[in-house]
Protein backbone atom coordinates (compact mmCIF):
# COMPACT_ATOMS: atom_id res chain seq x y z
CA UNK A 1 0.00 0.00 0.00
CA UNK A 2 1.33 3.33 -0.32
CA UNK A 3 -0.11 6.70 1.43
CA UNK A 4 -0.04 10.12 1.16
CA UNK A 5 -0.25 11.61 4.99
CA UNK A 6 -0.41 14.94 3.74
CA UNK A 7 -2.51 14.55 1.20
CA UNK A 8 -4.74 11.64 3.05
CA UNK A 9 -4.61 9.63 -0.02
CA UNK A 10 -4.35 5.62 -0.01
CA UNK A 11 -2.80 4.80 -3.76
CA UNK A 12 -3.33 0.90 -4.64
CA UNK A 13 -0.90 -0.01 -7.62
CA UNK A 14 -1.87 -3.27 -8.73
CA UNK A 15 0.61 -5.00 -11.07
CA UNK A 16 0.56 -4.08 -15.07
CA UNK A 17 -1.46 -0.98 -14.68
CA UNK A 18 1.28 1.61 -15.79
CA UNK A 19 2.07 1.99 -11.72
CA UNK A 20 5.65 2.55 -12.70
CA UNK A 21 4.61 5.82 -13.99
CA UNK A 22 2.24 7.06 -11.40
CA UNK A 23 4.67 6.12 -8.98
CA UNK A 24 7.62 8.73 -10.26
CA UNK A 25 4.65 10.85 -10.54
CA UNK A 26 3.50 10.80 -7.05
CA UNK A 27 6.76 10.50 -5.64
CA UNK A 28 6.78 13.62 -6.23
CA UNK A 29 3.95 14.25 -3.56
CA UNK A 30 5.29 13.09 -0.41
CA UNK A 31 4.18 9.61 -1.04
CA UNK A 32 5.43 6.92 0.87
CA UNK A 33 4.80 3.04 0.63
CA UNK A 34 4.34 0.52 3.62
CA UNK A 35 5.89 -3.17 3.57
CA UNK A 36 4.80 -5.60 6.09
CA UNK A 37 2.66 -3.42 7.88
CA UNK A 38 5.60 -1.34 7.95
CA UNK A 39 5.84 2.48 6.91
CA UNK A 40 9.13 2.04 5.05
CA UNK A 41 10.66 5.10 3.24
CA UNK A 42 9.87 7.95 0.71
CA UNK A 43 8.67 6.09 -2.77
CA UNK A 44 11.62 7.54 -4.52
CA UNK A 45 15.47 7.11 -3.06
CA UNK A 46 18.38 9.67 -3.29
CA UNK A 47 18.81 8.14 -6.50
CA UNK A 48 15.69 8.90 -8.46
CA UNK A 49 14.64 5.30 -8.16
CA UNK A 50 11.30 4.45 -7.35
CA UNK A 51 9.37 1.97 -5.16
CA UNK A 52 5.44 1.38 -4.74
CA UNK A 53 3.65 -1.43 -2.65
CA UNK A 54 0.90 -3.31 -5.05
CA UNK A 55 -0.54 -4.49 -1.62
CA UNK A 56 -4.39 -3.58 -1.88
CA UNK A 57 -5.09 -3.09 1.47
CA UNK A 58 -6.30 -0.11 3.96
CA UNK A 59 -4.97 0.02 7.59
CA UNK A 60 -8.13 0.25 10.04
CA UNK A 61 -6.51 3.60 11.62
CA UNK A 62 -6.69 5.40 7.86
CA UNK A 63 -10.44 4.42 6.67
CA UNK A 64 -11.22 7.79 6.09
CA UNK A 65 -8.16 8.38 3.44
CA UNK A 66 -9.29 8.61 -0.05
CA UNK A 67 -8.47 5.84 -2.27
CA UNK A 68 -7.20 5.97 -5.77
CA UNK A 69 -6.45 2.96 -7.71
CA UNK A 70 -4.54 2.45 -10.83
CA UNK A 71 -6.34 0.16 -13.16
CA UNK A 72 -6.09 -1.18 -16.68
CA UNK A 73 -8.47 -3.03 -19.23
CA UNK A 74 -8.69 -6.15 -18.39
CA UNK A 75 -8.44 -8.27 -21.32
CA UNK A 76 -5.46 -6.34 -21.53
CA UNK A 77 -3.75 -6.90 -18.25
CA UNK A 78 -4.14 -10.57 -18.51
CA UNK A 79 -2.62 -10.85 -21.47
CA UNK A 80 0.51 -8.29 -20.72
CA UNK A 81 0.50 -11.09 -17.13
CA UNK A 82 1.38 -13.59 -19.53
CA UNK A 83 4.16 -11.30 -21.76
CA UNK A 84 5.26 -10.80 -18.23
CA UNK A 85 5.22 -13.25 -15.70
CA UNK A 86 5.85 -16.27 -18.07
CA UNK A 87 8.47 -17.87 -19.65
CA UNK A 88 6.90 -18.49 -22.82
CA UNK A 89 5.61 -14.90 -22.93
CA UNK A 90 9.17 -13.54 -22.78
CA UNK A 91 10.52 -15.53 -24.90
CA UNK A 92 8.29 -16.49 -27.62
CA UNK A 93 7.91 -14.36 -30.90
CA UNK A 94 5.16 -13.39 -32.24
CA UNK A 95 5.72 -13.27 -36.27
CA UNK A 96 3.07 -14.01 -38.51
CA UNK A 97 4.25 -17.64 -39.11
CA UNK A 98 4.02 -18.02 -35.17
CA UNK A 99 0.54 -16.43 -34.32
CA UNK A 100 -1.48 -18.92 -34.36
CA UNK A 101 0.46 -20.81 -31.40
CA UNK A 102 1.41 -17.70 -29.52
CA UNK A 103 -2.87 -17.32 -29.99
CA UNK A 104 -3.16 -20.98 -28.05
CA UNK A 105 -0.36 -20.83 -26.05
CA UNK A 106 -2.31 -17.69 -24.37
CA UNK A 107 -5.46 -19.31 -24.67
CA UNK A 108 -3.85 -22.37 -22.57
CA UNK A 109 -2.28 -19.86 -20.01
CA UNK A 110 -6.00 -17.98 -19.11
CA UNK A 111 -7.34 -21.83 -19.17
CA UNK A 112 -4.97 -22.75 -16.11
CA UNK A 113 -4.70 -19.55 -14.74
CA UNK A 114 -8.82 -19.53 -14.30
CA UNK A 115 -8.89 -23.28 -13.43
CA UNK A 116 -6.32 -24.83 -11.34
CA UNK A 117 -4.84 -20.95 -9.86
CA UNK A 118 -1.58 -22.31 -10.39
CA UNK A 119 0.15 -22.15 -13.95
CA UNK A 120 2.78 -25.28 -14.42
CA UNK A 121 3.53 -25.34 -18.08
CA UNK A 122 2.32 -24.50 -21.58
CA UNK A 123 3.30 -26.79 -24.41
CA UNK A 124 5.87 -27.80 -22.08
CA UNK A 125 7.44 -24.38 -20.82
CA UNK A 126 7.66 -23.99 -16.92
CA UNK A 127 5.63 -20.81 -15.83
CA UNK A 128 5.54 -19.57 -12.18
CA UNK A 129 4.91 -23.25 -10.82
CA UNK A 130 3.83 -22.84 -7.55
CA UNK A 131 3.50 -18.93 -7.46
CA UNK A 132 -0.61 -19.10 -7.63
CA UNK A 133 -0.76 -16.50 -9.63
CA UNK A 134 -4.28 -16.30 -9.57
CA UNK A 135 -4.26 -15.49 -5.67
CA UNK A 136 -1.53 -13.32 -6.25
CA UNK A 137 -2.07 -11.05 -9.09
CA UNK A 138 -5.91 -11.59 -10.11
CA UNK A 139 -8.12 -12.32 -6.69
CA UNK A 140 -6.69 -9.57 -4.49
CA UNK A 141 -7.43 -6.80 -7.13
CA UNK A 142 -11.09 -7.43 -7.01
CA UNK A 143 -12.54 -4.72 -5.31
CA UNK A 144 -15.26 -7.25 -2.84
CA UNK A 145 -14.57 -4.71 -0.04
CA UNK A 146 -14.00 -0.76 -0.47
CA UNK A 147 -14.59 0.52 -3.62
CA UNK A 148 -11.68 3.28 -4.69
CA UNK A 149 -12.61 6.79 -4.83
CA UNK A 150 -11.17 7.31 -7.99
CA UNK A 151 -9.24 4.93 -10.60
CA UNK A 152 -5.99 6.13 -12.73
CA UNK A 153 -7.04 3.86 -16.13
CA UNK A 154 -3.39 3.45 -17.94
CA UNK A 155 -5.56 4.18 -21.09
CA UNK A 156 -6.52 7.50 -19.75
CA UNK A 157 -3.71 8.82 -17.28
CA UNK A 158 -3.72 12.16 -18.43
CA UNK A 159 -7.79 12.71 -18.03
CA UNK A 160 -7.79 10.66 -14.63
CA UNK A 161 -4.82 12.82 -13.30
CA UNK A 162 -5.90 15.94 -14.16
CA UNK A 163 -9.39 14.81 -11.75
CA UNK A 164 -7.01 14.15 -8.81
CA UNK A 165 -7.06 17.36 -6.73
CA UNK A 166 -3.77 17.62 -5.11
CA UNK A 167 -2.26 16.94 -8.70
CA UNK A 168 -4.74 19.32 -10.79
CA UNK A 169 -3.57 22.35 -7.98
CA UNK A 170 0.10 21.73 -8.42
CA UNK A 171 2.91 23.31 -10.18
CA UNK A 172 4.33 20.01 -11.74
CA UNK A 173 0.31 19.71 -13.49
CA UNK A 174 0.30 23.91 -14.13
CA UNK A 175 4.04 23.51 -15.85
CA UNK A 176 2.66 20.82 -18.24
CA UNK A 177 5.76 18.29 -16.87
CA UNK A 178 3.09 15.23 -15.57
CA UNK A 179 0.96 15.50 -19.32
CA UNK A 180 4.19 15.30 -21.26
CA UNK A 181 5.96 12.84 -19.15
CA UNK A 182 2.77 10.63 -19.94
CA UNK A 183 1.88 11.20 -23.18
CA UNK A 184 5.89 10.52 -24.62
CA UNK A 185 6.37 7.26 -22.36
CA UNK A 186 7.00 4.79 -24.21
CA UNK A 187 6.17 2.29 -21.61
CA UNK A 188 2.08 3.00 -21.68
CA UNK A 189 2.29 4.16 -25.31
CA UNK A 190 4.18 1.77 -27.45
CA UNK A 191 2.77 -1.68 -27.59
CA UNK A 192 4.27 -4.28 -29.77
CA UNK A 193 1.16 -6.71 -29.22
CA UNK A 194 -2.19 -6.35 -29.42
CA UNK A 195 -4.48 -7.92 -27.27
CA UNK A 196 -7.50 -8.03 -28.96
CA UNK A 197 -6.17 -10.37 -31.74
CA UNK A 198 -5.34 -12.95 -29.03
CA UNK A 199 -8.80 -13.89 -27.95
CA UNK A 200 -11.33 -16.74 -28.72
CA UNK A 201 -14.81 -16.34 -27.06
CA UNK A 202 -14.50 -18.66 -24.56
CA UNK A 203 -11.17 -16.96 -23.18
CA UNK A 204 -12.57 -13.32 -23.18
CA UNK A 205 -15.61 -14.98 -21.35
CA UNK A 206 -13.51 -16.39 -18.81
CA UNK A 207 -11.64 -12.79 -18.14
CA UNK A 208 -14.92 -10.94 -18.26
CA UNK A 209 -16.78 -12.90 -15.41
CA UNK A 210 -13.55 -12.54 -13.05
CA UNK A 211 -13.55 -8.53 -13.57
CA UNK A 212 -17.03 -7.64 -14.34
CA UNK A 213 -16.92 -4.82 -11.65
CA UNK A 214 -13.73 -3.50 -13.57
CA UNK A 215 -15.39 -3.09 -16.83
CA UNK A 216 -18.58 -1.46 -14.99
CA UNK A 217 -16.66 0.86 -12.70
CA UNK A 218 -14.49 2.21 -15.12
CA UNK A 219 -16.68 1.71 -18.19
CA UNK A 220 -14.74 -0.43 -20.58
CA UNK A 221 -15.82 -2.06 -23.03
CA UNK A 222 -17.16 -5.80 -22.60
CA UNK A 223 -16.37 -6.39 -26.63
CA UNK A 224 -13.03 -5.13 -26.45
CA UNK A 225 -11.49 -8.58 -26.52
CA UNK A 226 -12.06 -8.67 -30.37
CA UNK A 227 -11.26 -5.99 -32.85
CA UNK A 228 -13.64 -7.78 -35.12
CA UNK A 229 -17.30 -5.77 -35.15
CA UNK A 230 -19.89 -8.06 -32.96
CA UNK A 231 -23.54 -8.16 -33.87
CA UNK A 232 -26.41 -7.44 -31.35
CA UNK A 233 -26.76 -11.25 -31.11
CA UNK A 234 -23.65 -12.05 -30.95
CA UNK A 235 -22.83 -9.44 -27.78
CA UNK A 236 -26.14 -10.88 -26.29
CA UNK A 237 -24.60 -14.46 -26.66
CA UNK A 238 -21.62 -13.84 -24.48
CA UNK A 239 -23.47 -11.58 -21.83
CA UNK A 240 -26.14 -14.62 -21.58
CA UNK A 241 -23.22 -16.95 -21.56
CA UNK A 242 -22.05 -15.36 -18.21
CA UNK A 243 -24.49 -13.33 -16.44
């Protein structure tokens, strides 16, 4: 968790939601991040290096700190958990020739992920054995207590910002430095997949019903998982299929 004293503000980074970027950003406001119940130390060190906590959790003594949350599309952040936190997304290549497997080999990693909570291989590469990455990266990030105040979407940092008070009333927003920071890193901006070409119905159904309070709260897009047009029936076929 990381907290903002003077600013009573509670920020909850989870992973793959552009936190790397609001964290140099609200280093910059006295931020600090706790680790084992522990306040540790200013978010950035004398060295312009930056730590956050993506620990979603509120100590009883600061319920009545605000709450942002960084967030990201779903469909999205699944898939950019596989490019990350697996072997197979790191190292595979994803060339024309090669989509179609990179395609199942994702389709197999949402299949365990869902499933069994703990990934062990796809087409025989090792992937976090062990690690329950469900628990770990999916079920804590899913908002059954609090609801956050306000969300940071990594498709919209620049909008959400500017709605964040402390932020909007600063120098650092007034000089233009947090907008142009954002809009020119490459990190959030430059993607060399694309997510919705990796998804077969059953997949995108199977992301959907885990985060349906992410795509409500923050209004994304249910269909997103395809950049193919959906009819009417169609969209009513995979709402029925889940609902």
């Amino acid at each position: 968790m990381n907290i903002s004293h003077k600013h009573k503000t509670i920020w909850w980074a989870p992973e793959r939601c552009g936190t790397k970027a609001v964290g140099k950003i609200l280093s910059e406001f006295g931020f600090t991040y706790y680790e084992d119940s522990t306040e540790k130390k200013l978010m950035k060190n004398e060295k312009g290096e930056i730590y956050q906590s993506h620990n979603i959790v509120i100590p009883e003594k600061y319920n009545d700190y605000k709450v942002i949350c960084s967030i990201r599309n779903p469909y999205d952040r699944v898939f950019s958990l596989y490019l990350n936190f697996t072997s197979v997304g790191k190292t595979s290549v994803y060339i024309k020739s090669e989509y179609q497997l990179f395609k199942e080999k994702f389709g197999f990693f949402v299949e365990e992920l869902f499933t069994f909570q703990k990934v062990k291989s796809v087409f025989n590469f090792p992937i976090l054995e062990g690690k329950g990455i469900l628990n770990n990266y999916v079920l804590k990030y899913n908002f059954n207590g609090r609801l956050p105040d306000q969300f940071i979407r990594m498709e919209n940092m620049v909008e959400d910002m500017s709605k964040i008070e402390f932020i909007r009333e600063s120098e650092l927003w007034s000089n233009g430095f947090i907008e142009q920071y954002l809009n020119n890193n490459q990190y959030i901006n430059v993607r060399p997949y694309s997510f919705s070409k990796m998804y077969e119905l059953e997949i995108a159904k199977k992301v959907y019903n885990q985060h349906k309070k992410h795509f409500i709260l923050c209004n994304y897009n249910p269909f997103s998982f395809t950049a193919n047009e959906l009819t009417n029936e169609e969209k009513m076929n995979f709402l029925h299929g889940i609902l």
